[in-house]
N, C-alpha and C. Protein backbone atom coordinates (compact mmCIF):
# COMPACT_ATOMS: atom_id res chain seq x y z
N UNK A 1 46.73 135.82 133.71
CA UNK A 1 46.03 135.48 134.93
C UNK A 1 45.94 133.96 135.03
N UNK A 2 46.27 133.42 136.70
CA UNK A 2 46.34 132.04 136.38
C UNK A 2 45.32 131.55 137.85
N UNK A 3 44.24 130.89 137.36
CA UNK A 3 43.20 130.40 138.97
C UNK A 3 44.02 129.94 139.44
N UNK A 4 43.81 129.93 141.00
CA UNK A 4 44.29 129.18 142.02
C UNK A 4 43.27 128.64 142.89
N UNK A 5 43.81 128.07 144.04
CA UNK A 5 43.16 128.10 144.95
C UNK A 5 43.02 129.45 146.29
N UNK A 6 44.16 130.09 145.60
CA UNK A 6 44.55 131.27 146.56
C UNK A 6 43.63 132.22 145.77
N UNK A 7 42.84 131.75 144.35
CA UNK A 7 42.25 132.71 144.04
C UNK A 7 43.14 133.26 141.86
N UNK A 8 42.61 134.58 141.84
CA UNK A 8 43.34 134.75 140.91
C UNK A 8 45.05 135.40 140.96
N UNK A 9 45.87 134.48 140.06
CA UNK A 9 47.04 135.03 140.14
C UNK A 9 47.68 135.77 139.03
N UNK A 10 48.18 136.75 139.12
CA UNK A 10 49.08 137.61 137.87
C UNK A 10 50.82 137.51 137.68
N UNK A 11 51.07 136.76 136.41
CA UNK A 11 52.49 136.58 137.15
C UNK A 11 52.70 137.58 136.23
N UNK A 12 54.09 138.27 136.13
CA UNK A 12 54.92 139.14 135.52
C UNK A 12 56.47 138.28 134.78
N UNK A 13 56.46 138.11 133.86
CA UNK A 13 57.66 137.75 133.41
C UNK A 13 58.39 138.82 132.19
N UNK A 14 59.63 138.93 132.82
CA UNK A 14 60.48 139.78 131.40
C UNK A 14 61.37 138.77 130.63
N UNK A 15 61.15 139.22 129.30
CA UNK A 15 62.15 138.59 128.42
C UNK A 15 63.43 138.97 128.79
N UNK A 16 63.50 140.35 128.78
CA UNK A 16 65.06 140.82 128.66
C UNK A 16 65.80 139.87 129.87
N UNK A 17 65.47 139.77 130.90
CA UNK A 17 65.96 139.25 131.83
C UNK A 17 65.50 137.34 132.09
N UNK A 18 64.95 137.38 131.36
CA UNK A 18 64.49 135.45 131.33
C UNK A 18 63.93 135.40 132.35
N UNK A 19 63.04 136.05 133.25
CA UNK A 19 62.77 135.60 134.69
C UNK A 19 61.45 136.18 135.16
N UNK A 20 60.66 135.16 136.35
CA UNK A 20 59.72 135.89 136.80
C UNK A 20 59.88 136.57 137.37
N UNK A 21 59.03 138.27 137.40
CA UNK A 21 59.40 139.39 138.25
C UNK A 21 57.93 139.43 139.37
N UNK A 22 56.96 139.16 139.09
CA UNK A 22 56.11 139.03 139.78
C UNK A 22 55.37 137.97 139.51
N UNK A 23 54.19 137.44 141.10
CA UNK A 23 53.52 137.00 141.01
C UNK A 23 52.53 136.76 142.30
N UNK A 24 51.72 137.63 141.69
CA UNK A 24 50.41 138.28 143.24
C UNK A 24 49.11 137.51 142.58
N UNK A 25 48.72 137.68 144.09
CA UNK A 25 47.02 137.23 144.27
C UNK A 25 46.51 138.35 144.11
N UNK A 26 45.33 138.38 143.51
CA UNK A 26 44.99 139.72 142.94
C UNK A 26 44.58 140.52 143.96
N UNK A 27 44.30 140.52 145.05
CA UNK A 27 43.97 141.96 146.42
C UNK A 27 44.94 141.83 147.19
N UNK A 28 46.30 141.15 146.53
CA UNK A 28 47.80 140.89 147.62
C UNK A 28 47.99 142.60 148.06
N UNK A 29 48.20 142.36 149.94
CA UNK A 29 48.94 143.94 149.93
C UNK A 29 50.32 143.85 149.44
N UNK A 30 50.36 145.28 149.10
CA UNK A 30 51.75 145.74 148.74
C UNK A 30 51.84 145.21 147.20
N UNK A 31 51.24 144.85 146.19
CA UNK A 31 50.76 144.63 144.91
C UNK A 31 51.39 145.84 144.15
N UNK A 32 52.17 145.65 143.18
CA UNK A 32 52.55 146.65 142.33
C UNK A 32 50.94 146.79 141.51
N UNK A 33 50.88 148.36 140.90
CA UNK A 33 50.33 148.81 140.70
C UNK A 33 49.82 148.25 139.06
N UNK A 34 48.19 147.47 138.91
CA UNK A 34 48.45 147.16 137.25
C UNK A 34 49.00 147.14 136.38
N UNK A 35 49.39 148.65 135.72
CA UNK A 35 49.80 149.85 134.72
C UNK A 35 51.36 148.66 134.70
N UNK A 36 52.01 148.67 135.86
CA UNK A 36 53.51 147.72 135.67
C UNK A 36 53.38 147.20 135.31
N UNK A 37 52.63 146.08 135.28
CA UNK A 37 52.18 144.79 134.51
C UNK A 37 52.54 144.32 133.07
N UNK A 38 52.29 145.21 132.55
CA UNK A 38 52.62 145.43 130.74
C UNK A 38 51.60 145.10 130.03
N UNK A 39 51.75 144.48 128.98
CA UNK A 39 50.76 144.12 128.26
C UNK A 39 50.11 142.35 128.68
N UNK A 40 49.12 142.08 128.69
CA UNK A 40 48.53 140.95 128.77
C UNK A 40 49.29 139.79 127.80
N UNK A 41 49.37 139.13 128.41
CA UNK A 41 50.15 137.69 127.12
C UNK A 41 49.19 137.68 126.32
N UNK A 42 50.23 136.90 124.74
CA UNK A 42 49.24 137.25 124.15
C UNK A 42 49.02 135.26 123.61
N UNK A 43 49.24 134.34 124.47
CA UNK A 43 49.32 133.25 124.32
C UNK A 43 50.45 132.73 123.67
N UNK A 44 51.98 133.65 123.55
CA UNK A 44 53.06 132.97 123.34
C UNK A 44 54.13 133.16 124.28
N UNK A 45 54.03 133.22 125.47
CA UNK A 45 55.06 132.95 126.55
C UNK A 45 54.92 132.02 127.30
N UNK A 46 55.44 131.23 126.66
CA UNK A 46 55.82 129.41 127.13
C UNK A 46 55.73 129.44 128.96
N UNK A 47 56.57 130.77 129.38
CA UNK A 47 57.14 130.46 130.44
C UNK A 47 55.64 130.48 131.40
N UNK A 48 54.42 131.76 131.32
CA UNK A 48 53.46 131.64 131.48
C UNK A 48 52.81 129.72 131.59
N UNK A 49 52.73 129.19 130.62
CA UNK A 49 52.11 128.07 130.74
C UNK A 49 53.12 127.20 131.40
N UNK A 50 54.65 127.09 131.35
CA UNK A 50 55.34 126.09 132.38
C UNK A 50 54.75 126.81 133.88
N UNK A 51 54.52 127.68 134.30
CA UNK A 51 54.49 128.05 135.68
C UNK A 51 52.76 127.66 136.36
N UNK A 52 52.38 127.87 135.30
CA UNK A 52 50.83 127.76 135.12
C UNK A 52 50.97 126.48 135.88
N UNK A 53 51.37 125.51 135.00
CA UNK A 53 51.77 123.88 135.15
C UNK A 53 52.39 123.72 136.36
N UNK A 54 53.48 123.91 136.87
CA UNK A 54 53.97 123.66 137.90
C UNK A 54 53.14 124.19 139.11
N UNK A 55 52.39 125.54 138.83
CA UNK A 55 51.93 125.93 140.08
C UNK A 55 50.50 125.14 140.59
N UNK A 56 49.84 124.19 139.37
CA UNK A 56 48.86 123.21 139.60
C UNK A 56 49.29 122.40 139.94
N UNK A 57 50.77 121.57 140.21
CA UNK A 57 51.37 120.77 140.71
C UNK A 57 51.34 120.93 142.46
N UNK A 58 51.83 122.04 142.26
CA UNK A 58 52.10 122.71 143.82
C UNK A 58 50.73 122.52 144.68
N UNK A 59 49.59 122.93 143.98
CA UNK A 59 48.47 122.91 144.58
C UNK A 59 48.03 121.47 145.15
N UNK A 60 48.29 120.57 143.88
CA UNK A 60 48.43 119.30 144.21
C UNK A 60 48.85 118.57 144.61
N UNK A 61 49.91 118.95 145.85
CA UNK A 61 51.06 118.76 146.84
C UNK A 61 51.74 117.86 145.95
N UNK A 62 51.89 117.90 144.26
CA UNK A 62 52.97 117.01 143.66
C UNK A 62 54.44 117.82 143.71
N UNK A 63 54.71 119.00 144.00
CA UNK A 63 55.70 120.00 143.65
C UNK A 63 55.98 120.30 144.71
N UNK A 64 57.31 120.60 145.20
CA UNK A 64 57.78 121.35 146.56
C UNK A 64 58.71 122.40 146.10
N UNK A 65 59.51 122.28 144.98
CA UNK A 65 60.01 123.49 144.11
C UNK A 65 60.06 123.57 143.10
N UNK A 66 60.18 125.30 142.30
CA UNK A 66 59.45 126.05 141.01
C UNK A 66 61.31 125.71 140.52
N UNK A 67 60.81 125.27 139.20
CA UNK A 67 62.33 125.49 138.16
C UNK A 67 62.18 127.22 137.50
N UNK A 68 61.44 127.43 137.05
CA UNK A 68 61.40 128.76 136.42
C UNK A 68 62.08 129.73 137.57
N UNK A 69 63.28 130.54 136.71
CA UNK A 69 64.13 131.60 137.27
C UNK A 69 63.14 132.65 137.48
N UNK A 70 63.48 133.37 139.01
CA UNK A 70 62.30 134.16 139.61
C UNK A 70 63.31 135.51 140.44
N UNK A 71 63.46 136.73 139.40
CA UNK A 71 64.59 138.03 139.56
C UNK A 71 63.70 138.99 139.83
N UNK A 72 62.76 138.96 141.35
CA UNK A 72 62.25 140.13 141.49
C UNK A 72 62.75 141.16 142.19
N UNK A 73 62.51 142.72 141.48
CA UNK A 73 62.91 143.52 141.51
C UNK A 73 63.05 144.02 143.00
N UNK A 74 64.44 144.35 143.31
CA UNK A 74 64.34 145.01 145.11
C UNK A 74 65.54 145.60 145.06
N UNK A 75 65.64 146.13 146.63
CA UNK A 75 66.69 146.45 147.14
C UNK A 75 67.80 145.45 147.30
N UNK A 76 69.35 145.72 147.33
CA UNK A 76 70.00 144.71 148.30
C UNK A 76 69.52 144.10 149.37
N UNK A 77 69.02 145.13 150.48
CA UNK A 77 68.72 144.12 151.51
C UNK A 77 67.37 143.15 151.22
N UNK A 78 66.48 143.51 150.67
CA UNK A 78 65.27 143.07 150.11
C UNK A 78 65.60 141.59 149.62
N UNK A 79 66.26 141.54 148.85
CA UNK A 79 66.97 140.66 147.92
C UNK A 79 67.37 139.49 148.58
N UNK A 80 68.23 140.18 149.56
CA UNK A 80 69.15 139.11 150.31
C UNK A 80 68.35 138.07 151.56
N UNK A 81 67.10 139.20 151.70
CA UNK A 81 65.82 138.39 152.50
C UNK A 81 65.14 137.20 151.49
N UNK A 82 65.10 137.65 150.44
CA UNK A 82 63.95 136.54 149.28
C UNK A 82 65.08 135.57 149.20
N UNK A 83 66.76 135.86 149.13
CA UNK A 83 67.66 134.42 148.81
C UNK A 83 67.12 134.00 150.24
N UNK A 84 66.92 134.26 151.47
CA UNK A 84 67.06 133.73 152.42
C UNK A 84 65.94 132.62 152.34
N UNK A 85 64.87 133.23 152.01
CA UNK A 85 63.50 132.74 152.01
C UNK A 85 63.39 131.52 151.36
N UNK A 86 63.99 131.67 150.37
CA UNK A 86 64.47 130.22 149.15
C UNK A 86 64.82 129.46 150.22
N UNK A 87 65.75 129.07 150.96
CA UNK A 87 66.21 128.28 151.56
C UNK A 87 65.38 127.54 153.01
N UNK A 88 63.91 128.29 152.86
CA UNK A 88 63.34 126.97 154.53
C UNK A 88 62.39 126.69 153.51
N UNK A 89 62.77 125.08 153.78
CA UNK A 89 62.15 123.87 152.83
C UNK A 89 60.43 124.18 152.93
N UNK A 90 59.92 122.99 152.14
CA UNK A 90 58.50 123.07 151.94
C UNK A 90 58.52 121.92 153.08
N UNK A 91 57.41 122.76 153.61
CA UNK A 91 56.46 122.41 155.08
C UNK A 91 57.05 122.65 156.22
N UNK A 92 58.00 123.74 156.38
CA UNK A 92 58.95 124.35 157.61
C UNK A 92 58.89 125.69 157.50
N UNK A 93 58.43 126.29 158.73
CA UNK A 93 58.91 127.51 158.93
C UNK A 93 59.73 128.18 159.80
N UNK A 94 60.23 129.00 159.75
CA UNK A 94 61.23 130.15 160.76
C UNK A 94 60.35 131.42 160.79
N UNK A 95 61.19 132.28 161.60
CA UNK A 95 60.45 133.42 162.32
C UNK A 95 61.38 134.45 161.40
N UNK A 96 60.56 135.97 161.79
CA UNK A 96 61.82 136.75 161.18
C UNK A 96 62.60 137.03 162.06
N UNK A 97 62.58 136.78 163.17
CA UNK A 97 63.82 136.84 163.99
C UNK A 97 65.18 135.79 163.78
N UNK A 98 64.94 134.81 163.42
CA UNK A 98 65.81 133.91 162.42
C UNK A 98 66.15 134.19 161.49
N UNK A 99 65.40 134.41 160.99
CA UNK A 99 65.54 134.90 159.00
C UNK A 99 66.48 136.41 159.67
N UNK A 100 66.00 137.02 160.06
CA UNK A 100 67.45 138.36 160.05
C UNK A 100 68.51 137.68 160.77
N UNK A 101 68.28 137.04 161.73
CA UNK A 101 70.06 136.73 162.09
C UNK A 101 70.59 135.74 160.94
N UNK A 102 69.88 135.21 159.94
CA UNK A 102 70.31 134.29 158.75
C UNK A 102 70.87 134.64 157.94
N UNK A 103 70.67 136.16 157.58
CA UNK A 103 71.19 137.38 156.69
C UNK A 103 72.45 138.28 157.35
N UNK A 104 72.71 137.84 158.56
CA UNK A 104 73.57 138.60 159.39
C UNK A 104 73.33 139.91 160.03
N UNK A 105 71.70 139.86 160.03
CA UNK A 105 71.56 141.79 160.08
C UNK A 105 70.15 140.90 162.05
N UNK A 106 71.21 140.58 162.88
CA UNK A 106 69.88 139.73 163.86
C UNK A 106 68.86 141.07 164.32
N UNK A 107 69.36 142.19 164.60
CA UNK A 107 68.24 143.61 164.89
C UNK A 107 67.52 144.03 163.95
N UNK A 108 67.16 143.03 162.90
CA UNK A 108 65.96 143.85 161.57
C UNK A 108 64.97 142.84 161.38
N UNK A 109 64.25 142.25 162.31
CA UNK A 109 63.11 141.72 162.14
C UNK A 109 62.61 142.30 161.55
N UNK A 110 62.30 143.80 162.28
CA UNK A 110 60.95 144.47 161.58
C UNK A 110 61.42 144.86 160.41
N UNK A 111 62.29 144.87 159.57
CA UNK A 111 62.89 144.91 157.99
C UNK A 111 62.56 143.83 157.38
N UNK A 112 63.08 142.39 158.35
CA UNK A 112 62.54 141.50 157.75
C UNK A 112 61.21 141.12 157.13
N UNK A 113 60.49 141.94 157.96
CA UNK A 113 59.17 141.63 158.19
C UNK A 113 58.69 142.17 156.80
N UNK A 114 59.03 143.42 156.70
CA UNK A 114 58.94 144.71 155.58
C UNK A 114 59.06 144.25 154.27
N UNK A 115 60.85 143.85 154.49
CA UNK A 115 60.75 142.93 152.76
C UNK A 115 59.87 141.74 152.88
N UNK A 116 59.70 141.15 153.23
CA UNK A 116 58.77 139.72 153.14
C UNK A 116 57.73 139.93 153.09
N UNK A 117 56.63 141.20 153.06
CA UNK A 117 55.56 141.52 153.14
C UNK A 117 55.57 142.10 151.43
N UNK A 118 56.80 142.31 151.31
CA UNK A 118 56.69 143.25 149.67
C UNK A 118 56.99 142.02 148.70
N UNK A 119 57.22 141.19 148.91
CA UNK A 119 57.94 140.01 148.34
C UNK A 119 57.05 140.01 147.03
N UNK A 120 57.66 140.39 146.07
CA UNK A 120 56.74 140.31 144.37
C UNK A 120 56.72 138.89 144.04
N UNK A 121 57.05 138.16 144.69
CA UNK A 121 56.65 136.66 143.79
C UNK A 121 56.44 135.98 145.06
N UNK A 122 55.72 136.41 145.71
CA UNK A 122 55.17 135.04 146.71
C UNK A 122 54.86 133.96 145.99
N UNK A 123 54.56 132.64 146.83
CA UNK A 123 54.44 131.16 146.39
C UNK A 123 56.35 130.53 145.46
N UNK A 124 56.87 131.14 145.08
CA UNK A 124 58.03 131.08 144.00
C UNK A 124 59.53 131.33 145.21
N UNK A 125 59.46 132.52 146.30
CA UNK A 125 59.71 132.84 147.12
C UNK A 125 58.91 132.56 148.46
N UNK A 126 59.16 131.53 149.27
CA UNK A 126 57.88 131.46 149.89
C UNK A 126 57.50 132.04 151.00
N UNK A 127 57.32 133.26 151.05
CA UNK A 127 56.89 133.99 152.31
C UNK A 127 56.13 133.84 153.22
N UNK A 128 55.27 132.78 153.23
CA UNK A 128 54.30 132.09 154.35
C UNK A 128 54.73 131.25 154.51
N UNK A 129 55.97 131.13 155.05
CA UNK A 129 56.76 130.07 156.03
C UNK A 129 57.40 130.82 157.07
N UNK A 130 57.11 132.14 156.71
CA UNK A 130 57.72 132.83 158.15
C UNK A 130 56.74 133.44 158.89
N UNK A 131 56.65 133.34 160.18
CA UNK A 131 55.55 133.62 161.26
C UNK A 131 56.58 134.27 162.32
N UNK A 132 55.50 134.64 162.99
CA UNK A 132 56.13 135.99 164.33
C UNK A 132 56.71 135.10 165.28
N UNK A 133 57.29 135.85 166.53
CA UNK A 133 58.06 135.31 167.35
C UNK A 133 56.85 134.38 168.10
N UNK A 134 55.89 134.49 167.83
CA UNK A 134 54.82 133.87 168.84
C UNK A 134 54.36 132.32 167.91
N UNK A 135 54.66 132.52 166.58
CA UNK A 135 54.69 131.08 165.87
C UNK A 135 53.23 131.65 165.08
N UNK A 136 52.79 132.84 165.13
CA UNK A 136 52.15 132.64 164.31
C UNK A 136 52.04 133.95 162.57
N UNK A 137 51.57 133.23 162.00
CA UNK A 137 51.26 134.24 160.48
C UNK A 137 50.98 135.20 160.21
N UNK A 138 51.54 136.20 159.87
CA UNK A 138 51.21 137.78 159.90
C UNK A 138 50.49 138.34 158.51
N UNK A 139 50.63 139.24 158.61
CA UNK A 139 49.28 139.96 157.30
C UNK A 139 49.79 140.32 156.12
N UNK A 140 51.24 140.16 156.13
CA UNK A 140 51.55 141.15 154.58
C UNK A 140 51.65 140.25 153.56
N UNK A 141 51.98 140.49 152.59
CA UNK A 141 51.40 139.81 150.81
C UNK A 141 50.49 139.28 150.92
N UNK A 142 50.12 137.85 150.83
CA UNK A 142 48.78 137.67 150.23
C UNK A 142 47.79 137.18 151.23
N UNK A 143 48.50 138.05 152.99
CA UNK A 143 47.77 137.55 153.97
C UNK A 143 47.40 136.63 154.41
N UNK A 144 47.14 136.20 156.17
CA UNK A 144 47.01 135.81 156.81
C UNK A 144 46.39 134.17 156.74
N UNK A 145 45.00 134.28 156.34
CA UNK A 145 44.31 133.15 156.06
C UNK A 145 44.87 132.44 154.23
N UNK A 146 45.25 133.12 153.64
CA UNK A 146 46.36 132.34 152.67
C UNK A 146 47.74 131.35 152.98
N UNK A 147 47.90 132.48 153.68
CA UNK A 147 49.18 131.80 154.45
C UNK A 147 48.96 130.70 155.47
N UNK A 148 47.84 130.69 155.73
CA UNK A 148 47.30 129.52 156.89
C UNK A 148 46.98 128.81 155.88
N UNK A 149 46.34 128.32 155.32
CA UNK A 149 45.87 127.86 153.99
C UNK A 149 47.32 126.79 153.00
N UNK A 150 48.09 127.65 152.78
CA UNK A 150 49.21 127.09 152.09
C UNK A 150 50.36 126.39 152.97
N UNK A 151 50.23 126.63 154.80
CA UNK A 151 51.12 125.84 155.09
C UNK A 151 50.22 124.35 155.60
N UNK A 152 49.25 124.76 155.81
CA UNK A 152 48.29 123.91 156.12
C UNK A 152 48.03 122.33 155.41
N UNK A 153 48.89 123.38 153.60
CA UNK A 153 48.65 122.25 152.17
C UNK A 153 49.97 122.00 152.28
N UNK A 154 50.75 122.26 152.70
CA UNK A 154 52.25 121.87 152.66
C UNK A 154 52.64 120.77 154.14
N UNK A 155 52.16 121.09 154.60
CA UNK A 155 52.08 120.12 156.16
C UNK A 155 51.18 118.73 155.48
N UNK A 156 50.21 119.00 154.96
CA UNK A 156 49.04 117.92 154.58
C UNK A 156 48.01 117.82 155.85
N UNK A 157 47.98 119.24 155.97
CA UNK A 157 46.84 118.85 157.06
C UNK A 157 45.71 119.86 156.85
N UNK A 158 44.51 119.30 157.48
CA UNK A 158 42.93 120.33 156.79
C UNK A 158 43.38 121.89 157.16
């Protein structure tokens, strides 16, 4: 568990795969279920404290991107939404009506919408850079006033 300002965070990292698989605010919707989680660190996964570190950076508008490899678990299309997501810089957003024609699929907003709401590593993947066709922030992962909140700290404005 790592404080934030978003509150408490749980990241998930596997060895077998070197990578973060999750990382939720603890009442995030669409939150895999504890029990996945595994066992609690037990204060020797380095990668835990580099992310720890970087993600106090982030808070501290010193960081605009995470080095730690981040392989969360999805579908193809799922997948191909979170590469998309990687790519709109810190303090810019797009719509999911962009983001699906970005993926080549332009009739799956509301897919878009779907994976980006399930997105297991928000903040790492940044899913509150995408807002509705009307420009504004919608409710899924770690919700609305987070997401107002974090572009708010990425813009540099109150």
């Amino acid at each position: 568990m790592i404080e934030s300002p978003l509150g408490p965070l749980t990241l998930t990292w596997d060895d077998e795969v070197g990578a973060v698989r999750g990382l939720h605010v603890h009442d995030q919707r669409d939150r895999d279920p504890d029990p996945s989680f595994g066992e609690p660190d037990d204060g020797t996964c380095g990668a835990l404290d580099d992310l720890a570190g970087e993600l106090d950076e982030y808070f501290a508008g010193e960081r605009r991107t995470f080095t730690l490899p981040a392989d969360p678990p999805g579908t193809p299309f799922s997948r191909a939404v979170w590469d998309a997501l990687r790519e709109v810089p810190y303090g810019a957003t797009t719509t999911y009506g962009a983001l699906a024609a970005a993926i080549g699929s332009p009739r799956a907003a509301q897919a878009v919408g779907t994976a980006n709401a399930r997105n297991p590593v928000s903040l790492l993947v940044p899913c509150h850079r995408v807002l509705t066709a009307a420009g504004l922030p919608s409710g899924g992962g770690p919700g609305v006033e987070r997401k107002r909140l974090l572009l708010a700290m990425e813009r540099g404005t109150p």
